[in-house]
C-alpha atoms as a PDB file:
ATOM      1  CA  UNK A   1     -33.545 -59.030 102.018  1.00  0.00           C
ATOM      2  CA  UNK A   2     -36.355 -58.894 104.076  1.00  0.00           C
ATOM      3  CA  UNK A   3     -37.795 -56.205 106.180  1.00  0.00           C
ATOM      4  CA  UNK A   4     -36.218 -57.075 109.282  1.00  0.00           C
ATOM      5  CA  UNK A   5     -32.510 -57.004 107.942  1.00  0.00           C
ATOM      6  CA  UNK A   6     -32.485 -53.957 106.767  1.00  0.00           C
ATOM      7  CA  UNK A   7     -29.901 -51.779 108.546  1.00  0.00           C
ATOM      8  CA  UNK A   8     -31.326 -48.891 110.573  1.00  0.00           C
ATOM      9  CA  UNK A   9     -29.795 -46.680 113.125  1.00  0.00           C
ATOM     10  CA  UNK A  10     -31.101 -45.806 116.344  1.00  0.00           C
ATOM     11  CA  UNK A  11     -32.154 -42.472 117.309  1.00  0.00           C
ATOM     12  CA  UNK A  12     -29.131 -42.904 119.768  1.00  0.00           C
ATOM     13  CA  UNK A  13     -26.902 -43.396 116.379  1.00  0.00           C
ATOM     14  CA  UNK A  14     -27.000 -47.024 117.204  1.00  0.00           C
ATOM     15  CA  UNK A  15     -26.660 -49.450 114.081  1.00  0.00           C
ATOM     16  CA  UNK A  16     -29.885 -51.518 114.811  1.00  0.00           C
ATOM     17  CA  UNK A  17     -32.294 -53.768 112.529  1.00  0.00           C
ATOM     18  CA  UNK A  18     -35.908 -54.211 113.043  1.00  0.00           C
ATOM     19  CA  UNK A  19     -34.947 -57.864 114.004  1.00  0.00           C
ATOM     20  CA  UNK A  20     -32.761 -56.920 116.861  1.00  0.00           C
ATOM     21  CA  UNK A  21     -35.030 -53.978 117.568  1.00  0.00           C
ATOM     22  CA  UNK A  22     -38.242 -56.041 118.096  1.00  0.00           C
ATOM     23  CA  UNK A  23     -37.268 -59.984 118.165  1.00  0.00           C
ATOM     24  CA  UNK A  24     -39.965 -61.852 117.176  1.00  0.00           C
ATOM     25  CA  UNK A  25     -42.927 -59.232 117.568  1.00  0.00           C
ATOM     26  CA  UNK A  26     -45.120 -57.322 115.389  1.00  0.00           C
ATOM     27  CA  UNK A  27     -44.167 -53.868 114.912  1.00  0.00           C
ATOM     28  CA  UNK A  28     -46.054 -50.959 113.742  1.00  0.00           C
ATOM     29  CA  UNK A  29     -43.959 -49.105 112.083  1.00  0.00           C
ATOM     30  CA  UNK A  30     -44.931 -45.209 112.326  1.00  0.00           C
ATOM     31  CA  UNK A  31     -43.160 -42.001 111.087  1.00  0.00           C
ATOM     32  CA  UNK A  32     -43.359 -39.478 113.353  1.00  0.00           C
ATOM     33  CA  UNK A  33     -43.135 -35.749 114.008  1.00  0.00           C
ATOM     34  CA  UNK A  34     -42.654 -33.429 117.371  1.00  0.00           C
ATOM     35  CA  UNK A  35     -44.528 -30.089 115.515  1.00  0.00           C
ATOM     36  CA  UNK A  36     -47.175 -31.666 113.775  1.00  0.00           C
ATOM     37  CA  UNK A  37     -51.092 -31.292 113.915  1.00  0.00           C
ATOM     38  CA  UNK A  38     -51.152 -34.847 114.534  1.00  0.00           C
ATOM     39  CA  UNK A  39     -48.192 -35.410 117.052  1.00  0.00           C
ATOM     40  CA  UNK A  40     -50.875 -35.603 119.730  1.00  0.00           C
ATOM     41  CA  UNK A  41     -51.047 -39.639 117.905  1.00  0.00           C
ATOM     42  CA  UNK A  42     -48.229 -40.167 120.261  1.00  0.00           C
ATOM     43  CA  UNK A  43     -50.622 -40.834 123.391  1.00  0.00           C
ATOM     44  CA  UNK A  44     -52.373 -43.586 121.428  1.00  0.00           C
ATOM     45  CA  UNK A  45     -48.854 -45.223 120.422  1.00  0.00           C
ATOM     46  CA  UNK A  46     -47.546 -45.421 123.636  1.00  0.00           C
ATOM     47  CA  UNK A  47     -50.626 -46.648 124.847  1.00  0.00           C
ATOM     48  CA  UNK A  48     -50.744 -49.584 121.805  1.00  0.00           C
ATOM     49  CA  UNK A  49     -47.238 -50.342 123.457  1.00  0.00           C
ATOM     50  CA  UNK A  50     -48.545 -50.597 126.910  1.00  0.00           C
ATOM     51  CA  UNK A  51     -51.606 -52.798 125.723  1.00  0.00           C
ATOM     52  CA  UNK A  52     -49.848 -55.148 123.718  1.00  0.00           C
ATOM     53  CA  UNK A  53     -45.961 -54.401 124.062  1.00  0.00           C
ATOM     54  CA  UNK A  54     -45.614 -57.044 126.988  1.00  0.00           C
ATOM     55  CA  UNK A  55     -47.837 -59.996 124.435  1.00  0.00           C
ATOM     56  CA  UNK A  56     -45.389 -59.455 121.532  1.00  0.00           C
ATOM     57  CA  UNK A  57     -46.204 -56.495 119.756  1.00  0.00           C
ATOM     58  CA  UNK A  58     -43.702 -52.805 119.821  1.00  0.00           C
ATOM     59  CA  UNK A  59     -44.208 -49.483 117.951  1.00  0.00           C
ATOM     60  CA  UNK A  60     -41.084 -48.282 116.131  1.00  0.00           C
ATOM     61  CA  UNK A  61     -41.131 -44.400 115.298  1.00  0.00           C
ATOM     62  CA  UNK A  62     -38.992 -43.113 112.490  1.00  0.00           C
ATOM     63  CA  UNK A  63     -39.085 -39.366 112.644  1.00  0.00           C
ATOM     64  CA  UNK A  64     -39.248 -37.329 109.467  1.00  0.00           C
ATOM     65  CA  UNK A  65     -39.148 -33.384 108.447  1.00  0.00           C
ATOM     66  CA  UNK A  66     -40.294 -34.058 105.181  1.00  0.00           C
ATOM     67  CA  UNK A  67     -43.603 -32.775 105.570  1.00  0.00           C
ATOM     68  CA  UNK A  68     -43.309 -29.260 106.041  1.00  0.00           C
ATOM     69  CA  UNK A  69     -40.232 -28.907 108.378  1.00  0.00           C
ATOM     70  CA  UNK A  70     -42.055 -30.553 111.510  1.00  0.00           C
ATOM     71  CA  UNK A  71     -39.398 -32.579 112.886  1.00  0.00           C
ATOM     72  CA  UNK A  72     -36.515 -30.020 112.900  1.00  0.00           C
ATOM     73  CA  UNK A  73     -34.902 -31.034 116.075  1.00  0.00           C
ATOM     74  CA  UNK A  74     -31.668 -32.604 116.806  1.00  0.00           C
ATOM     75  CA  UNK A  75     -31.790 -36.211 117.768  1.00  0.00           C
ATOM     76  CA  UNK A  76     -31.462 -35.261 121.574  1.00  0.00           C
ATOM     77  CA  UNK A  77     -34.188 -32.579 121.513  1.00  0.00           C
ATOM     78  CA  UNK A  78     -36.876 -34.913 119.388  1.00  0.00           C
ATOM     79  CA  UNK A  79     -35.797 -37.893 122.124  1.00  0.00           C
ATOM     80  CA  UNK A  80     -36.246 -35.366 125.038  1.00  0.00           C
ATOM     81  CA  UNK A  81     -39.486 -34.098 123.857  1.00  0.00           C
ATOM     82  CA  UNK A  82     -40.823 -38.050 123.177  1.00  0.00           C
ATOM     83  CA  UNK A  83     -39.685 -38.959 126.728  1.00  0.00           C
ATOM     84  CA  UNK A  84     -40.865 -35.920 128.878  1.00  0.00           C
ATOM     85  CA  UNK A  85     -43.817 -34.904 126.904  1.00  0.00           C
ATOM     86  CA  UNK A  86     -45.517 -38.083 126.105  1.00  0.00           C
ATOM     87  CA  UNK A  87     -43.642 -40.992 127.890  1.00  0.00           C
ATOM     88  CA  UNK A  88     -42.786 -42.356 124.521  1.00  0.00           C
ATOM     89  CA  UNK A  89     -40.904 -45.743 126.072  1.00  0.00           C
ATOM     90  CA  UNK A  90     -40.553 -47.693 122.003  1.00  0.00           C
ATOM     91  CA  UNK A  91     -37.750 -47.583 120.138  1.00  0.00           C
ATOM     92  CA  UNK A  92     -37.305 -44.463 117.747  1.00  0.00           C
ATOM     93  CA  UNK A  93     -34.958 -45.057 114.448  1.00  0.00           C
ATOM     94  CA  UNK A  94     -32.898 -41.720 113.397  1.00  0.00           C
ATOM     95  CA  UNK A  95     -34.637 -39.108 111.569  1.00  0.00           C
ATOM     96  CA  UNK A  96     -35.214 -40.518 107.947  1.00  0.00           C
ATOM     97  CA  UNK A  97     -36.665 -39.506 104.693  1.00  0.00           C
ATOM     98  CA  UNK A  98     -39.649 -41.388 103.638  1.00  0.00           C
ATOM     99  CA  UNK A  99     -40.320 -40.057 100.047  1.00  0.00           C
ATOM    100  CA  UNK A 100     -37.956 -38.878  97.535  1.00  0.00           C
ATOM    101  CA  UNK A 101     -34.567 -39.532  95.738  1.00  0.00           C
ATOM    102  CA  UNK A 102     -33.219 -40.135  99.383  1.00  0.00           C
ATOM    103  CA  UNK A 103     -35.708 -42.531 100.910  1.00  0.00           C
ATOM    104  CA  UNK A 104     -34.335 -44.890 103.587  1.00  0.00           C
ATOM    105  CA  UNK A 105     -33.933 -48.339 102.397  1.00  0.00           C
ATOM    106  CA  UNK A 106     -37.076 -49.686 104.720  1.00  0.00           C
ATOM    107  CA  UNK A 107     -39.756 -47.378 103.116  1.00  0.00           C
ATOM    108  CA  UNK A 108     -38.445 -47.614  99.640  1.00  0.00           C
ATOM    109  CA  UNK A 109     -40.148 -51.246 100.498  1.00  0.00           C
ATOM    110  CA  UNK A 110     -43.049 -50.529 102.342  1.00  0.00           C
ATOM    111  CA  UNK A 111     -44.026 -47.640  99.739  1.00  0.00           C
ATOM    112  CA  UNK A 112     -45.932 -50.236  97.508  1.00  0.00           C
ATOM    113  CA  UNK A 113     -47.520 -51.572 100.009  1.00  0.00           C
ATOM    114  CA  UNK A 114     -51.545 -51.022  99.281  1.00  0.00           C
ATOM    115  CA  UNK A 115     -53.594 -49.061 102.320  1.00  0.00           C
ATOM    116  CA  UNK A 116     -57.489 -50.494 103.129  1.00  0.00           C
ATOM    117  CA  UNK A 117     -58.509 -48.594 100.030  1.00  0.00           C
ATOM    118  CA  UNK A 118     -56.146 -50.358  97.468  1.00  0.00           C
ATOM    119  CA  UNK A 119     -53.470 -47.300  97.157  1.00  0.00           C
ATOM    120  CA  UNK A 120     -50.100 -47.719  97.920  1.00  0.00           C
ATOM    121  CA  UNK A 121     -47.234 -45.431  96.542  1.00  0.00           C
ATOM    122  CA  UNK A 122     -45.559 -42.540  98.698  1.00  0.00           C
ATOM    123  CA  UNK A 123     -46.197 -41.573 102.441  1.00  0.00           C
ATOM    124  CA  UNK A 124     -48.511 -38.867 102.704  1.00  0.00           C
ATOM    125  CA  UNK A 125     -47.733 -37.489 106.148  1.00  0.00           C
ATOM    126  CA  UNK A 126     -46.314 -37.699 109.538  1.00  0.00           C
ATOM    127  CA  UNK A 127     -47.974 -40.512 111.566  1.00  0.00           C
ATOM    128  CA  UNK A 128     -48.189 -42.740 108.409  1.00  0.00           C
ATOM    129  CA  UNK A 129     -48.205 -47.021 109.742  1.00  0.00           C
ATOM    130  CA  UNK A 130     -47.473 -49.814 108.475  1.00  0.00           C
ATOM    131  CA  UNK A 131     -47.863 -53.014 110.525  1.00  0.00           C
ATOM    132  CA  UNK A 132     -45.412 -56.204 110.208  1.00  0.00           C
ATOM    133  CA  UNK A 133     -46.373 -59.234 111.631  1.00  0.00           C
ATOM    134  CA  UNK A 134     -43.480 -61.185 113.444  1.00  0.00           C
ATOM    135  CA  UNK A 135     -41.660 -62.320 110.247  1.00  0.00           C
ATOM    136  CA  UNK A 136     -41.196 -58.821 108.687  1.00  0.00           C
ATOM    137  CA  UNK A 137     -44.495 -59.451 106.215  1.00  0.00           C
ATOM    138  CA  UNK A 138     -46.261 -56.012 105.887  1.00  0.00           C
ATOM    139  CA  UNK A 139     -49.876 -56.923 106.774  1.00  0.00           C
ATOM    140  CA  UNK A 140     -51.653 -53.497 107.226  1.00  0.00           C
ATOM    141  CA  UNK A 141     -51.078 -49.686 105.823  1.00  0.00           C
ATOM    142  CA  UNK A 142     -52.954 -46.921 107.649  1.00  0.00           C
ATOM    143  CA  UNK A 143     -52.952 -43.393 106.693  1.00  0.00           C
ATOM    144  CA  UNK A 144     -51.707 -40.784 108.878  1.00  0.00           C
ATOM    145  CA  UNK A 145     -55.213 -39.568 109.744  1.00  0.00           C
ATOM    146  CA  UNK A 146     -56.106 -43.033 111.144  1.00  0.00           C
ATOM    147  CA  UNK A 147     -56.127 -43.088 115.077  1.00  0.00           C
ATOM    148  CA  UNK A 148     -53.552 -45.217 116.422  1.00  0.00           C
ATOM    149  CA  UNK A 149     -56.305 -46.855 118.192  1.00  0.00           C
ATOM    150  CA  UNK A 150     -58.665 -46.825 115.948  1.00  0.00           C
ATOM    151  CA  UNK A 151     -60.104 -50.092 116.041  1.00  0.00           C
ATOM    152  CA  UNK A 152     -58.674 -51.345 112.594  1.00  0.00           C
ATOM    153  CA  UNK A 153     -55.387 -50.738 113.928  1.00  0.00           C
ATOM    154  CA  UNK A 154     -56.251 -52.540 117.538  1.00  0.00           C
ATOM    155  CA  UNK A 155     -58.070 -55.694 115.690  1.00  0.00           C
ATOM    156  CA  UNK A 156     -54.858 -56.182 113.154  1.00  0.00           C
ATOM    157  CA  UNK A 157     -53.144 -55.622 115.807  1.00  0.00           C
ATOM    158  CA  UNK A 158     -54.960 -58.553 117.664  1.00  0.00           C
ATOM    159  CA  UNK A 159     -54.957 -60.742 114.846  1.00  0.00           C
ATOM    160  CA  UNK A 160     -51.288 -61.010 115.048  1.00  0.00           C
ATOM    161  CA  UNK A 161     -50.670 -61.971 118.796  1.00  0.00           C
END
């Protein structure tokens, strides 16, 4: 099955896929957190979506409170805190684990998948992406300490539009 068929649900409790989420686009594929150190990584998402969202390219956030309890909310309180406090306008998935006995379907796939440095293996933190080109391929891992635009995100990004 590839990438894009697995089932997902929306954030709105939606069943979704990432192929009728994003169509043909690339999607970086980011799990996220509302009490995080590095929740401010939200401003540079939502402005890779307004860069590149309209040229075939959308973020998909997957939040997580895996790491430390920083995604506690309900899924109304971590979609009214995307919305009001950083105009988050992608698609969010419902919260999901992405380690563990209980990992969603989607990152029991992308765990292998090897980061600039060679490593794959589990998700080390909130803001963790991954970056599938149009046909659900995984192209790129970065690490959650990695900017959203940093520019090895912005020139794979590139690559693939």
């Amino acid at each position: 099955m590839s990438l894009r068929d697995i089932p997902l649900r929306t954030l709105a409790d939606t069943p979704t896929t990432l192929a009728e989420l994003a169509g043909d686009k690339a999607v970086l594929l980011v799990n996220v957190a509302s009490k995080c150190g590095l929740t401010p990584q939200y401003t540079g998402l939502v402005k890779l979506q307004q860069q590149y969202g309209e040229r075939g390219f959308t973020v998909v956030g997957v939040p997580c409170n895996q790491f430390m309890g920083q995604e506690p909310g309900s899924a109304e309180e971590i979609q009214e805190f995307c919305s009001t406090t950083y105009g988050v306008d992608f698609p969010l998935l419902e919260k999901a684990d992405v380690n563990g006995t209980d990992r969603h379907p989607l990152y029991q796939e992308l765990a292998d998948t090897p980061d600039a440095d060679g490593q794959g293996g589990d998700v080390q933190w909130n803001f963790e992406k991954f970056l599938l080109d149009r046909d659900g391929a995984v192209v790129a891992r970065f690490r959650p300490r990695t900017e959203p635009e940093d520019p090895a995100v912005t020139s794979a990004i590139e690559k693939l539009l």
